[in-house]
N, C-alpha and C. Protein backbone atom coordinates (compact mmCIF):
# COMPACT_ATOMS: atom_id res chain seq x y z
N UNK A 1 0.83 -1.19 0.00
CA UNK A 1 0.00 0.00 0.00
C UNK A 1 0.88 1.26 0.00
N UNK A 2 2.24 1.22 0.76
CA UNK A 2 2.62 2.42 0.81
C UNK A 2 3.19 2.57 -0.81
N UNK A 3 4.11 1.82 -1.07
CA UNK A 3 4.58 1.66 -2.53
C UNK A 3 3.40 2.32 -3.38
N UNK A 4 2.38 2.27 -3.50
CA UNK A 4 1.30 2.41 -4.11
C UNK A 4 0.92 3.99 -3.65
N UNK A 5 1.13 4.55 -2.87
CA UNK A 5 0.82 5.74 -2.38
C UNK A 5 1.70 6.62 -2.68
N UNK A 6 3.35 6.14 -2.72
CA UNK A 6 4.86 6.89 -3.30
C UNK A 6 4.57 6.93 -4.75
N UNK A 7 4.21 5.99 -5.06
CA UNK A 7 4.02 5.88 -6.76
C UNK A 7 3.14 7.24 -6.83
N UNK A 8 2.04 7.51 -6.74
CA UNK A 8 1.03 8.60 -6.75
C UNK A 8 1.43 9.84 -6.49
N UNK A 9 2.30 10.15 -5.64
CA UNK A 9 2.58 10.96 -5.20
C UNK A 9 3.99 11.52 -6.20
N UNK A 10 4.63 10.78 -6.37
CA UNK A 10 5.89 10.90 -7.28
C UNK A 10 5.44 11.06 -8.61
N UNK A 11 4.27 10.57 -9.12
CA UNK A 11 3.70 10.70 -10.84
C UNK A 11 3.04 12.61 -10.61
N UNK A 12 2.47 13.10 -9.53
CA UNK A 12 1.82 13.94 -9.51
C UNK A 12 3.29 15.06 -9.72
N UNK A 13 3.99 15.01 -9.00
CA UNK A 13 5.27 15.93 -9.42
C UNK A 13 6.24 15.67 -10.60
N UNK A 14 5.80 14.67 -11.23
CA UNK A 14 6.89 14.42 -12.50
C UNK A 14 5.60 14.73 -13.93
N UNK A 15 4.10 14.79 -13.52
CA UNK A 15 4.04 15.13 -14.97
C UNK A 15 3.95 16.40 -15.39
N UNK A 16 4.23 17.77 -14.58
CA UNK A 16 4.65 19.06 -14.96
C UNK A 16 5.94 19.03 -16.14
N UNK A 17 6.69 18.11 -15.22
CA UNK A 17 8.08 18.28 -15.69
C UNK A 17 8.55 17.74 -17.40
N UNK A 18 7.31 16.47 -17.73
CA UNK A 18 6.95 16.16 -18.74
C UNK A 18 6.24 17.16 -20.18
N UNK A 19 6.02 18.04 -19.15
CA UNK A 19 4.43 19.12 -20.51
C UNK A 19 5.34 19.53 -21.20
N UNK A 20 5.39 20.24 -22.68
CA UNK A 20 6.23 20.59 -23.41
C UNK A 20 5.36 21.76 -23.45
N UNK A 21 5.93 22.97 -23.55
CA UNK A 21 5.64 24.05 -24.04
C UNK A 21 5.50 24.44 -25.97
N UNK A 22 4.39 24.76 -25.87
CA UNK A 22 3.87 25.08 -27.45
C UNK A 22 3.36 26.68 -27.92
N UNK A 23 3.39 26.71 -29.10
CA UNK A 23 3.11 28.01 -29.11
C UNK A 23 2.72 28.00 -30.97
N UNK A 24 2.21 28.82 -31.53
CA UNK A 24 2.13 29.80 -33.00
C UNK A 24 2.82 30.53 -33.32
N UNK A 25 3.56 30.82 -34.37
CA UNK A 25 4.18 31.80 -34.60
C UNK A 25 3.75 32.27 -36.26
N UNK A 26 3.98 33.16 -36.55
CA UNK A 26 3.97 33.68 -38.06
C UNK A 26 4.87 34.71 -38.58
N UNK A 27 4.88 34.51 -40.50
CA UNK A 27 5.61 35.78 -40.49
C UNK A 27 4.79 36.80 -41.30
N UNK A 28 5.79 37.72 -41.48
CA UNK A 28 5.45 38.95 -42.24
C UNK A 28 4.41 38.98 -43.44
N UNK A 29 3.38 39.15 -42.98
CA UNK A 29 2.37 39.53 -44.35
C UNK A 29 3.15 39.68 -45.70
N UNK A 30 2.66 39.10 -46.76
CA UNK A 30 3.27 39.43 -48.08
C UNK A 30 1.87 39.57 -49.29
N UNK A 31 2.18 39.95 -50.24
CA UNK A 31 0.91 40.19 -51.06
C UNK A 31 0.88 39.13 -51.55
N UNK A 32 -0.42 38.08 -51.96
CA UNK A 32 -0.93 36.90 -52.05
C UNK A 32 -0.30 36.98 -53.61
N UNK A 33 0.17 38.04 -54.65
CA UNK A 33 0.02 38.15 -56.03
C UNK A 33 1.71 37.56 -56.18
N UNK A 34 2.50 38.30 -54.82
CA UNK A 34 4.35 37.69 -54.73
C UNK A 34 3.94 37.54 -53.55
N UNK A 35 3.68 35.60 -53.04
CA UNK A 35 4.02 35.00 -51.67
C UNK A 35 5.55 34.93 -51.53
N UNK A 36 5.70 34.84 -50.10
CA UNK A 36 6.79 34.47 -50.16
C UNK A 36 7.55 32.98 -50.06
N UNK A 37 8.25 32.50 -50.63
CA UNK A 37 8.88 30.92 -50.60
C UNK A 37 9.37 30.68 -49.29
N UNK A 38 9.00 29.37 -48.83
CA UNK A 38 9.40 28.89 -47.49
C UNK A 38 11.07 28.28 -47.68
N UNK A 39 11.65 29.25 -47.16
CA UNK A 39 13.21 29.01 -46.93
C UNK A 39 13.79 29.20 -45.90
N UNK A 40 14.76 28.76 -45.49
CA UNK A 40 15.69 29.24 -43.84
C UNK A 40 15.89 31.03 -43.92
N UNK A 41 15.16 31.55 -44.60
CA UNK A 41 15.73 33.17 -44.27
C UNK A 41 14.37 33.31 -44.08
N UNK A 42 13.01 32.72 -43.92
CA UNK A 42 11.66 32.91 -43.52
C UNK A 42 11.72 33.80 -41.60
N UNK A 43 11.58 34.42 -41.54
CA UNK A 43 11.32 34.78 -40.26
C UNK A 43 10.08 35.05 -39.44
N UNK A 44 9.89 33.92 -38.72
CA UNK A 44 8.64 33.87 -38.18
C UNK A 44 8.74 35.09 -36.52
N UNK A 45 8.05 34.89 -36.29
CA UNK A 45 7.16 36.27 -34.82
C UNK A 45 6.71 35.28 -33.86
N UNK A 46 7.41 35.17 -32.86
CA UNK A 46 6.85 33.87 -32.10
C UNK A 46 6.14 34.74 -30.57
N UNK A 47 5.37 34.23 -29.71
CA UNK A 47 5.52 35.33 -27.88
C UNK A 47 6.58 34.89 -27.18
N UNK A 48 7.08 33.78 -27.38
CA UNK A 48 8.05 33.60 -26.10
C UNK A 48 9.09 32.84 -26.79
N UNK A 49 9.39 32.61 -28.19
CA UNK A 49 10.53 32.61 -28.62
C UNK A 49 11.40 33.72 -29.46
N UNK A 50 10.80 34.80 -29.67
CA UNK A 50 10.55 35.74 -30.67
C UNK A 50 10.88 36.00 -31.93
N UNK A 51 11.59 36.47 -32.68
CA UNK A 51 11.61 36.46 -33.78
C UNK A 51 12.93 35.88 -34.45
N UNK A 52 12.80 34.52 -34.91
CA UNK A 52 13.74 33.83 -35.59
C UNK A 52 13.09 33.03 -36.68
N UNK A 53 13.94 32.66 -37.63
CA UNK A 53 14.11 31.61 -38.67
C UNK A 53 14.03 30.45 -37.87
N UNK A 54 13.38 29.27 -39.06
CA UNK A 54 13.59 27.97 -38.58
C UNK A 54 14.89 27.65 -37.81
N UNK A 55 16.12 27.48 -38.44
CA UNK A 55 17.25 27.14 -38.30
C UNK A 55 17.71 28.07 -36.92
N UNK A 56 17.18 29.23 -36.48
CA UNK A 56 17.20 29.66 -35.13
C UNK A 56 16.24 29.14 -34.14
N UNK A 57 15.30 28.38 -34.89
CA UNK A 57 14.67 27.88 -33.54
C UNK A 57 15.00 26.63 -32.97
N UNK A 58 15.44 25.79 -33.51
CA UNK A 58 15.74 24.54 -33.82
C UNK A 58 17.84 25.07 -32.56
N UNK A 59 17.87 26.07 -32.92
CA UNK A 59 19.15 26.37 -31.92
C UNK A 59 18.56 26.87 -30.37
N UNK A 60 17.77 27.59 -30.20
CA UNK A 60 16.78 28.04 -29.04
C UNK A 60 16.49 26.54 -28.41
N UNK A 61 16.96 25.79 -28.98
CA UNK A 61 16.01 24.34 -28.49
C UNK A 61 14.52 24.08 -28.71
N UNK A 62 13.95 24.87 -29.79
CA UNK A 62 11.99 24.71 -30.29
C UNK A 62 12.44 23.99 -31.32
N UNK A 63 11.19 22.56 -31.11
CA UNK A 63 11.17 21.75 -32.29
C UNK A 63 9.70 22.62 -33.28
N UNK A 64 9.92 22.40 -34.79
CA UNK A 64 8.92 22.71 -35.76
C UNK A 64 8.18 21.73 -35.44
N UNK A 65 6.61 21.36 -34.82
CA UNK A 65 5.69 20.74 -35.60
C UNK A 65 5.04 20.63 -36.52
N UNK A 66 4.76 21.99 -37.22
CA UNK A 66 4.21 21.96 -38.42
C UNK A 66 4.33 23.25 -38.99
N UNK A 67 4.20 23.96 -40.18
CA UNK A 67 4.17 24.68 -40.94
C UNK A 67 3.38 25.05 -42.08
N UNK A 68 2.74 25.83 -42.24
CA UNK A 68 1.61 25.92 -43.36
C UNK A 68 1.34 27.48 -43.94
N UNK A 69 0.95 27.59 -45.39
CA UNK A 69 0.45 28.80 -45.78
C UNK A 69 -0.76 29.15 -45.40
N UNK A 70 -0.95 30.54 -44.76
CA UNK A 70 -2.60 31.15 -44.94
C UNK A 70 -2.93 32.57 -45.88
N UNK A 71 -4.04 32.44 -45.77
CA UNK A 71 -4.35 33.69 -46.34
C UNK A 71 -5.19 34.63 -45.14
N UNK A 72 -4.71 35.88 -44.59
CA UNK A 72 -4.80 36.41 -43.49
C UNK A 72 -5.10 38.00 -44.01
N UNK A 73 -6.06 37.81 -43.44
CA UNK A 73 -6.80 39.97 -43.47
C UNK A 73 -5.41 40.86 -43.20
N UNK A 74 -5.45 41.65 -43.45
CA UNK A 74 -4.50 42.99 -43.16
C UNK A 74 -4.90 44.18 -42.80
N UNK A 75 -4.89 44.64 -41.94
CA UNK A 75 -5.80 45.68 -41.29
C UNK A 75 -5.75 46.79 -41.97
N UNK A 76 -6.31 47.66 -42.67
CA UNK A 76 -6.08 48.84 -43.48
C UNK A 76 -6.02 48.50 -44.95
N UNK A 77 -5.97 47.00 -45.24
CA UNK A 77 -5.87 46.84 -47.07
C UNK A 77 -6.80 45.90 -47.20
N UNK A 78 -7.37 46.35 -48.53
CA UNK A 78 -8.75 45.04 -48.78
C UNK A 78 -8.43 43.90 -49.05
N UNK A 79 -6.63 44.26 -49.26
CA UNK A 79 -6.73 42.49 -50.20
C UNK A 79 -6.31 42.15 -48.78
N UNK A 80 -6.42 40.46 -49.18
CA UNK A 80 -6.12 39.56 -47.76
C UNK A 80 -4.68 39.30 -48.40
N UNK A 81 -3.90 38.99 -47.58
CA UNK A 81 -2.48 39.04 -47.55
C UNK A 81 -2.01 37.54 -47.06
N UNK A 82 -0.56 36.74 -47.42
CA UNK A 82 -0.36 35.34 -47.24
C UNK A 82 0.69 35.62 -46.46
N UNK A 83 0.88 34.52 -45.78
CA UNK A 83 2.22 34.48 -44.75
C UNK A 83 1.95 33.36 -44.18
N UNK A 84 3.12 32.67 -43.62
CA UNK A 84 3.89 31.15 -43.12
C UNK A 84 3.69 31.45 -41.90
N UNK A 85 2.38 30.06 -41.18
CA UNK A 85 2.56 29.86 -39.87
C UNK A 85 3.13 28.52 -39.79
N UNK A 86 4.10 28.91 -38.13
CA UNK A 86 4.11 27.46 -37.96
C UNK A 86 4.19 27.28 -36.14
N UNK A 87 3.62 26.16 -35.90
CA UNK A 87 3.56 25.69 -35.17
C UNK A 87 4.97 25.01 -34.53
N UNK A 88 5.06 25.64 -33.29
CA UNK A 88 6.74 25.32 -32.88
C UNK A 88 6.27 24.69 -30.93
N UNK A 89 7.08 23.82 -30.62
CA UNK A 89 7.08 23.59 -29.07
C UNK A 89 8.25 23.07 -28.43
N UNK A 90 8.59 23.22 -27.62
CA UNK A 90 9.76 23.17 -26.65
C UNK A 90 9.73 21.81 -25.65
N UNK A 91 10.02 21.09 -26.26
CA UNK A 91 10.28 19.87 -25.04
C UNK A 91 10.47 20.01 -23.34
């Protein structure tokens, strides 16, 4: 029983230590007519990694999960505007 009670008690403080931190990032609006090409000089806008290239995040210690084009409003212009999100998290 006690074994069984240490176990519980020891899982409750180790699965914080497990969570990986995640986050969104994007970059710079570009006009949908010249997108821009996804290359290592892409610079994404992260909150708590801030503003780096893949190949800088991947040094920060953030793994890429995913990456994708959108098409995103621009505040003040009618056209909608494209830019590279990607999804990044920190082990």
């Amino acid at each position: 029983m006690r074994l069984i009670v240490i176990t519980a008690v020891l899982s409750i403080f180790a699965a914080p230590a497990l969570a990986a931190q995640g986050e969104v990032c994007s970059s710079a609006p570009a006009s949908v007519s010249t997108p821009t090409p996804l290359n290592n000089d892409v610079v994404f806008k992260c909150k708590s990694a801030g503003e780096a290239s893949i190949p800088d995040l991947y040094a920060k210690g953030w793994r890429v999960v995913s990456v994708f084009h959108e098409i995103a409003p621009v505040k003040g212009s009618p056209m909608p505007h494209a830019q590279w999100t990607a999804v990044i998290e920190k082990p």
